[in-house]
N, C-alpha and C. Protein backbone atom coordinates (compact mmCIF):
# COMPACT_ATOMS: atom_id res chain seq x y z
N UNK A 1 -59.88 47.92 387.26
CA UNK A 1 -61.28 48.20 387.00
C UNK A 1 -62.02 46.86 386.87
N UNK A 2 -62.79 46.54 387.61
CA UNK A 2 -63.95 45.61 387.47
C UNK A 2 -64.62 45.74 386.43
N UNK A 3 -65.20 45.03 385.82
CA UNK A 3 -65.61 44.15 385.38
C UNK A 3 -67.23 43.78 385.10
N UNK A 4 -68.40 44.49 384.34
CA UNK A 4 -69.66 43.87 385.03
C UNK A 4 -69.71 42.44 384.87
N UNK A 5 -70.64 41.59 385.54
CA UNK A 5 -71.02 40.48 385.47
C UNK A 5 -70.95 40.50 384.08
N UNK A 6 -71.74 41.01 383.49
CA UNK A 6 -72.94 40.81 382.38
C UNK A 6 -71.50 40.83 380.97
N UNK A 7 -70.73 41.10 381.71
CA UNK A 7 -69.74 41.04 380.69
C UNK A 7 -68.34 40.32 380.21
N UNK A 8 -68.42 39.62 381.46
CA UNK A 8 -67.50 38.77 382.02
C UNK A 8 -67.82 37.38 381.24
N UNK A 9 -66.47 36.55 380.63
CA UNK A 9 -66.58 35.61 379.79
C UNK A 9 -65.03 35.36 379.79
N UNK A 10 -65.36 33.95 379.43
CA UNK A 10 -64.64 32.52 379.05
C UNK A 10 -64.40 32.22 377.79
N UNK A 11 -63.54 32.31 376.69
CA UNK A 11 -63.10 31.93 375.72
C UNK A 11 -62.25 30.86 375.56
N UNK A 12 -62.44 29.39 375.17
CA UNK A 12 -61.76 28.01 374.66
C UNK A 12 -61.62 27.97 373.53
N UNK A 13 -60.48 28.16 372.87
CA UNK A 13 -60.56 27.48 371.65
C UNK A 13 -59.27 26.76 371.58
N UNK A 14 -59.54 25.48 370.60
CA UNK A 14 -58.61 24.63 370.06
C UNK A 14 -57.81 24.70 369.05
N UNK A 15 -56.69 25.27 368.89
CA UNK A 15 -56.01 24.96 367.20
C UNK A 15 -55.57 23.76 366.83
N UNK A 16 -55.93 23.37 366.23
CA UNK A 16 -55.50 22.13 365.68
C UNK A 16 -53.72 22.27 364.89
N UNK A 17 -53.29 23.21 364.47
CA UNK A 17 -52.11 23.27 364.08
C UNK A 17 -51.24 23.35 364.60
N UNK A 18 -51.32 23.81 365.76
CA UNK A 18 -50.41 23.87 367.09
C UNK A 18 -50.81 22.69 367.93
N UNK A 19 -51.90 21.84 368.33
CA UNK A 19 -52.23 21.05 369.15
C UNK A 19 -52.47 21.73 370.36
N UNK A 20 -52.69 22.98 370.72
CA UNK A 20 -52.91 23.80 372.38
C UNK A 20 -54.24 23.83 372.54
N UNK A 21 -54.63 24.12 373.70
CA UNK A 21 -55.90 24.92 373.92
C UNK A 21 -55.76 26.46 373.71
N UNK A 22 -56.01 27.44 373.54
CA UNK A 22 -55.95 28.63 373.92
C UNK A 22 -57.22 29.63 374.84
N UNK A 23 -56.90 30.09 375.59
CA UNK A 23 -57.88 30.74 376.54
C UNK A 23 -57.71 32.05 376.82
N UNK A 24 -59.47 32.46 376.55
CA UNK A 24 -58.95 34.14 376.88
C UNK A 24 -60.43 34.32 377.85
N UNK A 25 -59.88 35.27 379.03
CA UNK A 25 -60.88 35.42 379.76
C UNK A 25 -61.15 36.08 380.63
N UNK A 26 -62.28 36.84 381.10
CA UNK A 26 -62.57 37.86 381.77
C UNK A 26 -63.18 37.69 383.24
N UNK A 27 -63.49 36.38 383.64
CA UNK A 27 -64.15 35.99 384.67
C UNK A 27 -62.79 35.63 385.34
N UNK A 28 -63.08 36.62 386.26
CA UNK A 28 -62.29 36.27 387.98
C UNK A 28 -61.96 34.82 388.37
N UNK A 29 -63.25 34.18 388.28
CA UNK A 29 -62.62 32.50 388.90
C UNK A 29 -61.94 31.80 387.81
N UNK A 30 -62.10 31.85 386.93
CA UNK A 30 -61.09 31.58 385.70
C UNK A 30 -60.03 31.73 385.72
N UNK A 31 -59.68 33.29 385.43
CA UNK A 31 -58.42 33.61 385.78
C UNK A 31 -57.54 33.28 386.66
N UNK A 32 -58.08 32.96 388.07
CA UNK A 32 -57.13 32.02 389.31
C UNK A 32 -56.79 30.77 388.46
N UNK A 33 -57.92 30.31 388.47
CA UNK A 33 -57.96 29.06 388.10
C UNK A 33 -57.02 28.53 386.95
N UNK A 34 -57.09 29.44 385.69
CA UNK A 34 -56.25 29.37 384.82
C UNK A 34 -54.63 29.95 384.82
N UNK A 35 -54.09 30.64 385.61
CA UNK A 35 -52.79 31.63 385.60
C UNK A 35 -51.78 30.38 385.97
N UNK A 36 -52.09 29.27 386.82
CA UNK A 36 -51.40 28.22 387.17
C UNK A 36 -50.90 27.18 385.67
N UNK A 37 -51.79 27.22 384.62
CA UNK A 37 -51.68 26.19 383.87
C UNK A 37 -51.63 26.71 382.37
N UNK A 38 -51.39 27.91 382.49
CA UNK A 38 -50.79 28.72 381.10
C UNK A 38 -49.54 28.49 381.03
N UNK A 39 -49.05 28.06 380.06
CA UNK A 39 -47.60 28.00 379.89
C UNK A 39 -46.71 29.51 378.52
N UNK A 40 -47.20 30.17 377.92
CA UNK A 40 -47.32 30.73 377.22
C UNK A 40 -48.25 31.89 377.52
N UNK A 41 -48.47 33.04 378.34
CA UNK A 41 -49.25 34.31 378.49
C UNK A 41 -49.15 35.57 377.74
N UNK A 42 -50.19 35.24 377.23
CA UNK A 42 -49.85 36.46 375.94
C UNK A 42 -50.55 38.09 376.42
N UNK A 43 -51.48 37.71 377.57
CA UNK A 43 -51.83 39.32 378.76
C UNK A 43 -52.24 38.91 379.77
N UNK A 44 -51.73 39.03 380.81
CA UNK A 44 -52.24 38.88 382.29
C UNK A 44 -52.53 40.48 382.86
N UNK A 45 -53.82 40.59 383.19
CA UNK A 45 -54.23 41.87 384.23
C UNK A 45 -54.98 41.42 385.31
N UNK A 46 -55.23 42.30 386.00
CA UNK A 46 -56.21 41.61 387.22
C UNK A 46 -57.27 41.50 386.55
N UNK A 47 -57.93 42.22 385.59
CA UNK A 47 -58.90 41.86 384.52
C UNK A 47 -59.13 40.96 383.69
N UNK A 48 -58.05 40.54 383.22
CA UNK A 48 -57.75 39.44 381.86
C UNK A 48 -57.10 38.61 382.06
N UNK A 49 -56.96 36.93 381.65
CA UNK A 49 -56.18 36.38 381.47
C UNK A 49 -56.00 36.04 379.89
N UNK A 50 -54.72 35.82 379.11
CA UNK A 50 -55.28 34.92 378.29
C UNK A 50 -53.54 34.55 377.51
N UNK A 51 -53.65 32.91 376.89
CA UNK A 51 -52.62 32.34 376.83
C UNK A 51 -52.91 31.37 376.64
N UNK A 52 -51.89 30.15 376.20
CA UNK A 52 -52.03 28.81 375.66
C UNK A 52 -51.74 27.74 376.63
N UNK A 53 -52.32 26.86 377.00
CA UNK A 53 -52.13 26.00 377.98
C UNK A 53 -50.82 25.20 377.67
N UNK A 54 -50.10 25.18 378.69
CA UNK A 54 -49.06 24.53 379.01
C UNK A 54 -49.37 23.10 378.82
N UNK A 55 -48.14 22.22 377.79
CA UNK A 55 -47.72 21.34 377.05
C UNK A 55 -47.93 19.96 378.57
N UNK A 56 -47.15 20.73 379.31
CA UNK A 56 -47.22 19.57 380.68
C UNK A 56 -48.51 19.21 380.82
N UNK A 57 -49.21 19.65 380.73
CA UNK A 57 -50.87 19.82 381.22
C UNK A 57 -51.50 19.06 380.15
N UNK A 58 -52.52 17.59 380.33
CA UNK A 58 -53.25 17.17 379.59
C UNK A 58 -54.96 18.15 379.64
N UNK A 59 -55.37 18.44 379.22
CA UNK A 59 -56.62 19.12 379.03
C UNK A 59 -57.17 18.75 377.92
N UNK A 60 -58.81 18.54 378.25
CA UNK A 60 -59.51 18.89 377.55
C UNK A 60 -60.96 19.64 378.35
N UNK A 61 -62.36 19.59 377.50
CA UNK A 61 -63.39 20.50 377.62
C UNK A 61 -64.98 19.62 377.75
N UNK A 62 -65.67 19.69 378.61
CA UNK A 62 -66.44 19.18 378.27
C UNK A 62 -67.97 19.84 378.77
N UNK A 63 -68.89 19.80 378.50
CA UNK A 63 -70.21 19.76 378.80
C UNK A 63 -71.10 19.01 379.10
N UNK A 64 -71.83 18.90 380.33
CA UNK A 64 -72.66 17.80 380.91
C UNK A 64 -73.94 18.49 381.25
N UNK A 65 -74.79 18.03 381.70
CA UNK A 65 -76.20 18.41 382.22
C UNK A 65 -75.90 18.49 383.26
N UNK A 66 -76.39 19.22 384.49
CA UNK A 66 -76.34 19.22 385.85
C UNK A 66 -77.66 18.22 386.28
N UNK A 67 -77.17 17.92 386.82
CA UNK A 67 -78.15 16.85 387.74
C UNK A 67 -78.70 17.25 388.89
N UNK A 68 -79.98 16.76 388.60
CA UNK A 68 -81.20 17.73 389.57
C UNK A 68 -81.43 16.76 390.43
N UNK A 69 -81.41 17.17 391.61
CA UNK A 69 -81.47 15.80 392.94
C UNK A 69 -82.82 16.31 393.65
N UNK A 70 -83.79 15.34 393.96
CA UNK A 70 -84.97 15.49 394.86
C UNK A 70 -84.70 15.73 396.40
N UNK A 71 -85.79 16.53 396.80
CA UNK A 71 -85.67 16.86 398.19
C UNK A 71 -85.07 15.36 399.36
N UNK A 72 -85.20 14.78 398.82
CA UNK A 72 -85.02 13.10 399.84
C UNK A 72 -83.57 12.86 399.37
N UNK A 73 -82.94 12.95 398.24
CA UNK A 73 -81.68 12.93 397.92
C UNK A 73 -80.53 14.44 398.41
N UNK A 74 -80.92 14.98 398.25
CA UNK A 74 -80.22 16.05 399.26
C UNK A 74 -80.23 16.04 400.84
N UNK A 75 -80.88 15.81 401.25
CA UNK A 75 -81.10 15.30 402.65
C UNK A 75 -80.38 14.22 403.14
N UNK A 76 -80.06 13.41 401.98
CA UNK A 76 -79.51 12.04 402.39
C UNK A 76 -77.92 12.34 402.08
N UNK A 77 -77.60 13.39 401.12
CA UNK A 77 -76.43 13.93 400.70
C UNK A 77 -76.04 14.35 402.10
N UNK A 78 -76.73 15.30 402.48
CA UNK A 78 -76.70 16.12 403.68
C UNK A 78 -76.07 15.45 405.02
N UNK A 79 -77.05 14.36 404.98
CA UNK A 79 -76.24 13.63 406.43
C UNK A 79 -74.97 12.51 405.95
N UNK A 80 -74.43 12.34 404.52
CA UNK A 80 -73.60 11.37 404.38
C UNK A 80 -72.49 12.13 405.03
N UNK A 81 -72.77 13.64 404.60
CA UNK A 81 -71.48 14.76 404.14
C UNK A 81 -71.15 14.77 405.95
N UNK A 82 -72.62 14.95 406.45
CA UNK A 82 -72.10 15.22 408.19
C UNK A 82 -71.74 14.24 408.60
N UNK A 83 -71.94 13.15 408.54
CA UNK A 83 -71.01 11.76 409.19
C UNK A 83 -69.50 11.90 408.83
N UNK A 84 -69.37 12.32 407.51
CA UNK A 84 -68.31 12.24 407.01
C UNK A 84 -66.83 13.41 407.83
N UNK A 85 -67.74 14.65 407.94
CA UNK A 85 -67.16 14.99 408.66
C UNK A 85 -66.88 15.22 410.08
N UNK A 86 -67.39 14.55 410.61
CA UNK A 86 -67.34 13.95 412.14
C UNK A 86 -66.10 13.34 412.42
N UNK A 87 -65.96 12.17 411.24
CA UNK A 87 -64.52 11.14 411.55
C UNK A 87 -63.71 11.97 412.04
């Protein structure tokens, strides 16, 4: 069963007593993203992931601003990307 958007979420948290991350989560690209680097799965569904990140794995979390590029900077993005893929 899917899932609405509107309901779909990402859970991070840190224990400090264990030293893990733990992750629980309802968003689809997550879940790919995360099923590789759980070492410990405490429910996997096609719905859910959620589990403690694997010890091998350095992780952490962060938050940035997205960066807003002007019409002349995308354009210039634009043709670096097409040269680039020409080679």
């Amino acid at each position: 069963m899917k899932l609405p958007r509107s309901e779909q979420e990402t859970i991070v948290i840190f224990d400090v007593e264990v030293g893990k991350w733990h992750i629980d989560t309802t968003y689809p690209t997550h879940i790919r993203k995360y099923a590789e680097l759980l070492g410990e799965i405490e429910e996997k569904t096609e719905d859910r992931l959620a589990g403690w990140i694997d010890e091998q794995y350095s992780s952490s979390f962060s938050v940035k601003k997205r960066r807003k590029l002007t019409d002349e900077q995308r354009k210039e993005y634009g043709e670096r990307l097409k040269r680039s893929r020409a080679l």
